[in-house]
Protein backbone atom coordinates (compact mmCIF):
# COMPACT_ATOMS: atom_id res chain seq x y z
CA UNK A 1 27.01 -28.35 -178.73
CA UNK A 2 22.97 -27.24 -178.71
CA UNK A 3 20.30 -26.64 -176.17
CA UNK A 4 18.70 -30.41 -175.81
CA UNK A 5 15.94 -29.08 -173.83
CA UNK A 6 12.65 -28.56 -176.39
CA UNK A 7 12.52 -24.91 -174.89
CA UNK A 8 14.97 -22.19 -176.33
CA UNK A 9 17.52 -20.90 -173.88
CA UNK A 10 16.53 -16.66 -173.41
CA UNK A 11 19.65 -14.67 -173.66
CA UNK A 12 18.84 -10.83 -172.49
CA UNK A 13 21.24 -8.70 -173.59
CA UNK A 14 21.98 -4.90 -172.59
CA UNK A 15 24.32 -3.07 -174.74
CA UNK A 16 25.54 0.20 -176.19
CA UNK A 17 23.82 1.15 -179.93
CA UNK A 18 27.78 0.85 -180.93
CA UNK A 19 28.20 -2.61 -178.98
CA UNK A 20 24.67 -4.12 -180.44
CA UNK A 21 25.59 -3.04 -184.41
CA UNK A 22 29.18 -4.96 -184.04
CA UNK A 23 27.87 -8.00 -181.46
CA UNK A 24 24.21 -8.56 -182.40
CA UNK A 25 24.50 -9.68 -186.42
CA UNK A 26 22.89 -11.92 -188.50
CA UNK A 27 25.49 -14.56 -188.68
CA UNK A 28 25.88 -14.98 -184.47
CA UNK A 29 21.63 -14.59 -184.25
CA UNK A 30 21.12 -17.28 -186.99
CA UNK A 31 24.15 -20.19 -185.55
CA UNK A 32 22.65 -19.51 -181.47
CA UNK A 33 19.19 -19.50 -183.12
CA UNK A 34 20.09 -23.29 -184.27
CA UNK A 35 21.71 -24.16 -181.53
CA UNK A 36 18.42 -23.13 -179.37
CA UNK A 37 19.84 -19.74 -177.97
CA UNK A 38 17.69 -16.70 -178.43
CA UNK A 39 19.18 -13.04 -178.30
CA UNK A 40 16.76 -10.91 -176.84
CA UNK A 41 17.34 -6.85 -176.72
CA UNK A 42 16.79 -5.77 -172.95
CA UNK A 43 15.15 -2.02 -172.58
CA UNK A 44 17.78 -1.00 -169.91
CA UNK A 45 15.45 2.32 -169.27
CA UNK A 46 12.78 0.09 -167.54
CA UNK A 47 12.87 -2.46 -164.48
CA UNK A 48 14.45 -5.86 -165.52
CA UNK A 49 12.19 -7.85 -163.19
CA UNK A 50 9.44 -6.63 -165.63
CA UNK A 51 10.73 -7.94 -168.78
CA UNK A 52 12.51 -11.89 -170.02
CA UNK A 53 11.73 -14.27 -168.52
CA UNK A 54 15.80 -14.41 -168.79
CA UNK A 55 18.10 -17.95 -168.59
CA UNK A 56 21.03 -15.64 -168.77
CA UNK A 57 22.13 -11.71 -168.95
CA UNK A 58 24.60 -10.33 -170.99
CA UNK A 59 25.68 -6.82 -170.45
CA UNK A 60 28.02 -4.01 -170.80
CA UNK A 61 26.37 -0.84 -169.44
CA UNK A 62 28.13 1.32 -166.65
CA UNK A 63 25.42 3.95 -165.23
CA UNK A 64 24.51 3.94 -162.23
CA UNK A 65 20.64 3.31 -162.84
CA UNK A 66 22.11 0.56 -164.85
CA UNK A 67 24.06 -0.91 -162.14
CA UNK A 68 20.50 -0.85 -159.57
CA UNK A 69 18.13 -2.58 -162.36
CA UNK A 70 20.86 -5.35 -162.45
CA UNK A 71 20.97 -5.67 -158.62
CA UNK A 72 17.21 -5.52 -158.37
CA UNK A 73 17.12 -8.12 -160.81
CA UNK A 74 19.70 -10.39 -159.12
CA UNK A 75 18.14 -9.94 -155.39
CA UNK A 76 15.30 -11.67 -156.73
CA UNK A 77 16.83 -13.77 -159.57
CA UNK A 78 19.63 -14.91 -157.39
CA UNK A 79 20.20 -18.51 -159.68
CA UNK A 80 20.28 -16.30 -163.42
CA UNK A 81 23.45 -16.04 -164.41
CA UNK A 82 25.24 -12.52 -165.03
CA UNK A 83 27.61 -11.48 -167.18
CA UNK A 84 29.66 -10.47 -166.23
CA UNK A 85 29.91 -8.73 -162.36
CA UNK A 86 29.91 -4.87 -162.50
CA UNK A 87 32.31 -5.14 -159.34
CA UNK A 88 34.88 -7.28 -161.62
CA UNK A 89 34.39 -5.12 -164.36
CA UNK A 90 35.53 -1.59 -162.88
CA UNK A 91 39.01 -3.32 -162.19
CA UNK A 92 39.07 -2.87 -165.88
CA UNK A 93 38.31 0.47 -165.88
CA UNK A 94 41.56 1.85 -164.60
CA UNK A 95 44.80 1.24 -166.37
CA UNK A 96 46.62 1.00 -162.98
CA UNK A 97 44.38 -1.93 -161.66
CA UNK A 98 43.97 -3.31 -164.73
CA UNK A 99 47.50 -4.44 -164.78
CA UNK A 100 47.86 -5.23 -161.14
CA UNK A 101 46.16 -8.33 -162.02
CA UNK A 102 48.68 -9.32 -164.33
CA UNK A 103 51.87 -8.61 -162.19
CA UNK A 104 49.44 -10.94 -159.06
CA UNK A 105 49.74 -14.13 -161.74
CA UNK A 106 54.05 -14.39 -161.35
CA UNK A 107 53.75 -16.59 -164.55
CA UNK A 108 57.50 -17.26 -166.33
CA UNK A 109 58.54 -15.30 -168.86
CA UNK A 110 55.69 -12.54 -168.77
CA UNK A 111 55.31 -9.23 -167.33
CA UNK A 112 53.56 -5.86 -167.46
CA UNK A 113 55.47 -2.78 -168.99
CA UNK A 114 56.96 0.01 -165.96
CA UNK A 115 54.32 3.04 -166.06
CA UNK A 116 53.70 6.10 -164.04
CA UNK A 117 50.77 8.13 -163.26
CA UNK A 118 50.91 11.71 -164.50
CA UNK A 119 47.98 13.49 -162.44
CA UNK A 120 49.37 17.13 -163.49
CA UNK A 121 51.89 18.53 -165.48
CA UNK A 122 53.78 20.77 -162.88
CA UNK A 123 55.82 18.35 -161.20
CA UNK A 124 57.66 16.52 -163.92
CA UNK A 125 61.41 17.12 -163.27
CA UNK A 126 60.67 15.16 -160.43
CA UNK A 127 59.19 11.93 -162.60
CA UNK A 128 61.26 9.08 -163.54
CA UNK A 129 60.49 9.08 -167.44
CA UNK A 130 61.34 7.03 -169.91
CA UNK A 131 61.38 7.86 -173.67
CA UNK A 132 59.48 6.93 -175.91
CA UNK A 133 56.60 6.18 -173.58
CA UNK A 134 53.09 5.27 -174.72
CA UNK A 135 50.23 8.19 -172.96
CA UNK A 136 47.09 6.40 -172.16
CA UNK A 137 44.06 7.88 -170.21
CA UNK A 138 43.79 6.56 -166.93
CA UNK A 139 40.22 5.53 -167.27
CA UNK A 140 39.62 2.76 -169.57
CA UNK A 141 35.42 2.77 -169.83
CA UNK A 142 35.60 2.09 -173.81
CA UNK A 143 34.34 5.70 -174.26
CA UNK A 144 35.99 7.82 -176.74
CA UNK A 145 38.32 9.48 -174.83
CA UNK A 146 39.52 6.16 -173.73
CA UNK A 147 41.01 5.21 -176.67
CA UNK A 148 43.28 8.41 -177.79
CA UNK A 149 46.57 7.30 -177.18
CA UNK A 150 49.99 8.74 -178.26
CA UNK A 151 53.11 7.86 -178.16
CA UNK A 152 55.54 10.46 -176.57
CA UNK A 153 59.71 10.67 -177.53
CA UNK A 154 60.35 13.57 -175.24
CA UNK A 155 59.34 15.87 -172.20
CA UNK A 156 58.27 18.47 -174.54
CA UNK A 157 55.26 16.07 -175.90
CA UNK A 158 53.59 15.49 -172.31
CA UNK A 159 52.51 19.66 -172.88
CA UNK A 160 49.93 19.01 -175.51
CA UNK A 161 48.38 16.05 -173.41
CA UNK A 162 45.47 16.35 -170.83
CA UNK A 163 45.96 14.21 -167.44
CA UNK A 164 45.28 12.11 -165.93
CA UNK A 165 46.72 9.63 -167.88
CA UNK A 166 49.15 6.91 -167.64
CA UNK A 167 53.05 6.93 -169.37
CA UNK A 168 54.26 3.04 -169.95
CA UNK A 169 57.63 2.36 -171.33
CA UNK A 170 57.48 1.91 -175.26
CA UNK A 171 58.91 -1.52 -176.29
CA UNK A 172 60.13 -2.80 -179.45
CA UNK A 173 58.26 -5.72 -180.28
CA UNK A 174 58.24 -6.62 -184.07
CA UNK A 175 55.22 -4.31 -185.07
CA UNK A 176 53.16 -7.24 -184.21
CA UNK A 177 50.46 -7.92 -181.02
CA UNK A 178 48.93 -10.71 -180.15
CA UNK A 179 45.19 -10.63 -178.86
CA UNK A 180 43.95 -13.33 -176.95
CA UNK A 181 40.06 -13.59 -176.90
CA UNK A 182 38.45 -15.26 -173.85
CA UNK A 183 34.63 -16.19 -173.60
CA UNK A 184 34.32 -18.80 -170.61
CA UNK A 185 36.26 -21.73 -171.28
CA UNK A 186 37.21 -20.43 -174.50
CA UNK A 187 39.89 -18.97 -175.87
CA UNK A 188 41.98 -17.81 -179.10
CA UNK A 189 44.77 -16.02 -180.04
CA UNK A 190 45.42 -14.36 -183.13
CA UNK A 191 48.16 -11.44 -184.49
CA UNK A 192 47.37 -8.45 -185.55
CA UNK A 193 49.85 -5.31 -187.02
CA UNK A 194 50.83 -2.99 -184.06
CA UNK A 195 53.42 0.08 -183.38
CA UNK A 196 56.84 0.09 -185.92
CA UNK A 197 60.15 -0.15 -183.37
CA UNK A 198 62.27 2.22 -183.66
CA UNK A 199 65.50 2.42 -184.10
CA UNK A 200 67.85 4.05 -181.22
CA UNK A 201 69.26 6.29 -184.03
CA UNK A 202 65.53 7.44 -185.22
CA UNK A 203 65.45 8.34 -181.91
CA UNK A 204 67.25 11.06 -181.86
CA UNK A 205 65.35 13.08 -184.27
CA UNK A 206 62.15 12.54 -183.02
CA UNK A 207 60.64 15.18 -180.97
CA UNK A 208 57.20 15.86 -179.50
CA UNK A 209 54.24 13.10 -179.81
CA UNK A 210 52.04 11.53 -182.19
CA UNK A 211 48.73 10.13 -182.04
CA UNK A 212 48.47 6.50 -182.51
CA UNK A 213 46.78 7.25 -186.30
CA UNK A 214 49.63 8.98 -187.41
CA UNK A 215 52.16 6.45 -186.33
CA UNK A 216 50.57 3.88 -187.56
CA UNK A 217 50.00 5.40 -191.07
CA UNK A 218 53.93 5.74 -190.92
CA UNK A 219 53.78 1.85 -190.35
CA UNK A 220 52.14 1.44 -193.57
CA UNK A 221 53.87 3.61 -195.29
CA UNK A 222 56.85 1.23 -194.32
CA UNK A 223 55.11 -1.89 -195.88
CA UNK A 224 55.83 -4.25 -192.72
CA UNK A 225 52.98 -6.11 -193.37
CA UNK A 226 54.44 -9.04 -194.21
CA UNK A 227 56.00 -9.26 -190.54
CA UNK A 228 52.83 -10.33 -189.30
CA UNK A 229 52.85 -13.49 -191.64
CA UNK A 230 56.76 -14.37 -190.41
CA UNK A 231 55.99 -13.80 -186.56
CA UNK A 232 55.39 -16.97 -184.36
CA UNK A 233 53.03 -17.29 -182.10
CA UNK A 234 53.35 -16.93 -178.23
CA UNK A 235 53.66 -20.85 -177.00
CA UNK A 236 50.17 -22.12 -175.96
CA UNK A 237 51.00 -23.06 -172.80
CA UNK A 238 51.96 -19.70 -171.68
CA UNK A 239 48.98 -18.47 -173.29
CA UNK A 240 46.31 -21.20 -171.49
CA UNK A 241 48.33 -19.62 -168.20
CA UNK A 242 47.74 -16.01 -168.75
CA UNK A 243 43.92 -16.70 -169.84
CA UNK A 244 43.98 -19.29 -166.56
CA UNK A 245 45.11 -16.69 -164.28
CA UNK A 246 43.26 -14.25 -165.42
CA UNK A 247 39.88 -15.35 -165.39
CA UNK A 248 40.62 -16.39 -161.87
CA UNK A 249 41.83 -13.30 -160.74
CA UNK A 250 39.47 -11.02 -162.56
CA UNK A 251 36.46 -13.27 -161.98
CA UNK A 252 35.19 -12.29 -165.41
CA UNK A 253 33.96 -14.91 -168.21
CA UNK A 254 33.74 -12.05 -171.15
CA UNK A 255 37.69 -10.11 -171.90
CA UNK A 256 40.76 -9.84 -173.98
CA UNK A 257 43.80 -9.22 -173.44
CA UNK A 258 46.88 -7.46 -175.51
CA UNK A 259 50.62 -9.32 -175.56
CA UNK A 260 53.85 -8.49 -177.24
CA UNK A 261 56.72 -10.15 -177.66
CA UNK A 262 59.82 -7.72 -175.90
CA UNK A 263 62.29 -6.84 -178.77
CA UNK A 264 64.71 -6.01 -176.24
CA UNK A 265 65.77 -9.57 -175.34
CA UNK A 266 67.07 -11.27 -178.67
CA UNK A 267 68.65 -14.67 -176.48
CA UNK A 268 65.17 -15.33 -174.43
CA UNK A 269 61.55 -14.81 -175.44
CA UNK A 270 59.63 -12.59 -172.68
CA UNK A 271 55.68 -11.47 -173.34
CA UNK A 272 54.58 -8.58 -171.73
CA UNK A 273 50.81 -7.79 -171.21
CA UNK A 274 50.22 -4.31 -171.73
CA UNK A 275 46.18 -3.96 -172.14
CA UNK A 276 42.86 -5.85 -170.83
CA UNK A 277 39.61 -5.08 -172.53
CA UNK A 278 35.72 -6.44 -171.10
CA UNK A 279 33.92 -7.62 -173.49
CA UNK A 280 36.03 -7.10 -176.53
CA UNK A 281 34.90 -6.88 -180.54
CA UNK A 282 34.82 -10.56 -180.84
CA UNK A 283 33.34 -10.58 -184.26
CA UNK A 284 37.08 -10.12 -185.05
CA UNK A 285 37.76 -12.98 -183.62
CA UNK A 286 38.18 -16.83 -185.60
CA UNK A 287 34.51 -19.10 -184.87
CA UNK A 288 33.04 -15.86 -183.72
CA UNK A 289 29.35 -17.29 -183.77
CA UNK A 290 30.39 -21.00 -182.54
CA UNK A 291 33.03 -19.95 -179.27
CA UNK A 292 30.10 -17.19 -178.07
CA UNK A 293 26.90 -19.58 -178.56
CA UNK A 294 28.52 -22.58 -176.84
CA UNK A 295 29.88 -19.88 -174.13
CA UNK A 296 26.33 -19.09 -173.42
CA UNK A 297 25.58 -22.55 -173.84
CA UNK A 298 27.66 -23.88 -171.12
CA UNK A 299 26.36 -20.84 -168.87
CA UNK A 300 22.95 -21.75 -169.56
CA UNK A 301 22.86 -25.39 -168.71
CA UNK A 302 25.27 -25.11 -165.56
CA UNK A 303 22.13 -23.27 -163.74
């Protein structure tokens, strides 16, 4: 697929100096540069209507001045395409909506894992806890804070923690997660090496919590690699359902989301969703350059 018209399509784009160095590379700006898409660096600090002109936005910025440039810019730009919605993406940005949108879907065979709230640390005789859980911060804005997770085998390792954060149950699953990368009509799915199980009798010397690092150093120390290689993928159908009803229900074009396989169930396969990103790393992803340049491709010409 490439831009037919004789003009280059503008692509403004409005990211974080992180974001840019990982997105914006030479390989993506060289394949959308045949295909007749230009990447053009947006200077979020002054008025959008001032700069472009822009077939198409591409964003992932969360101030508030932020947020007013891009309204500003769509009052008067109402038929230039957005991407995505800052409304759709703060249902992201919690860990408890973000997974509302999964259990919505009732697809067969799928789920979300149980998790609780912990808003303070006084009142936890009274919580329902399961061990080991997985502690998450509640907000999930992609800062760095966001991504310290640690995975918790008793009471006693909730005292080192700060809330508020989230406590979902910790399920085998093979050491292996699937990541399925969406971009429009798009999609792939690849494995990647996750948390070790553990077994019940590990259990009952473990004590405390670990950060996610340190458990997964203890994964490669156990040389499961090789797991990855013997581990099927999800079935594709289940797969085009999740990304379906997901893009449907989060109105967003740009995410990915996080599966495993539940170890728990040896007689029937069940995948449980346990994490939805905006606008992931997709330079990780297979055909990087070609799925995101006919993405905005397909954006661009639909105008």
């Amino acid at each position: 697929m490439s831009n037919l018209s004789s003009k280059p399509y503008q692509i403004g784009y409005a990211l974080t100096p992180k974001k840019e160095k990982t997105f914006i590379v030479p390989s993506l700006l060289s394949y959308a540069s045949e295909k007749g898409v230009v990447l053009a660096k947006i200077d979020p600090s002054k008025p959008l209507i001032q700069q472009g002109p822009f077939d198409c936005i591409l964003h992932k910025l969360y101030d508030s001045d932020w947020k007013q440039n891009l309204q500003d810019f769509a009052s008067r730009n109402p038929n230039v395409p957005i991407i995505d919605s800052p409304d759709s993406i703060e249902i992201l940005h919690s860990r408890i909506s973000m997974l509302e949108t999964v259990s919505k879907l009732r697809i067969t065979n799928t789920g979300v894992p149980k998790q609780i709230t912990v808003t303070e640390l006084t009142d936890m005789e009274d919580l329902k806890l399961n061990f080991p859980s997985i502690a998450k911060p509640l907000d999930a804005d992609g800062s760095e804070t966001s991504h310290k997770m640690h995975l918790v085998f008793d009471k006693g390792g909730l005292k080192d923690l700060t809330p508020p954060f989230v406590l979902q149950d910790f399920v085998n699953h093979g050491g292996v997660i699937f990541k399925v990368y969406v971009a429009g009509k798009y999609s792939r799915c690849v494995k990647r090496k996750s948390l070790p199980d553990i077994p019940e009798e590990k259990l009952v010397n473990l004590k405390g919590s670990l950060p996610f690092s340190q458990v997964s150093n203890l994964a490669a120390a156990g040389g499961e690699g090789s797991e990855i290689e013997k581990t099927e993928m999800p079935p594709e159908k289940l797969v085009e359902e999740l990304v379906k009803g997901l893009k449907e229900e989060l109105k967003l074009n740009l995410f990915n989301f996080d599966v495993i396989r539940d170890g728990r169930n040896k007689e029937k396969d069940k995948y449980i969703v346990i994490d939805i990103n905006y606008f992931p790393g997709y330079a990780k992803m297979p055909d990087f350059e070609s799925v995101v340049t006919d993405f905005l491709l397909d954006v661009c010409s639909s105008r």
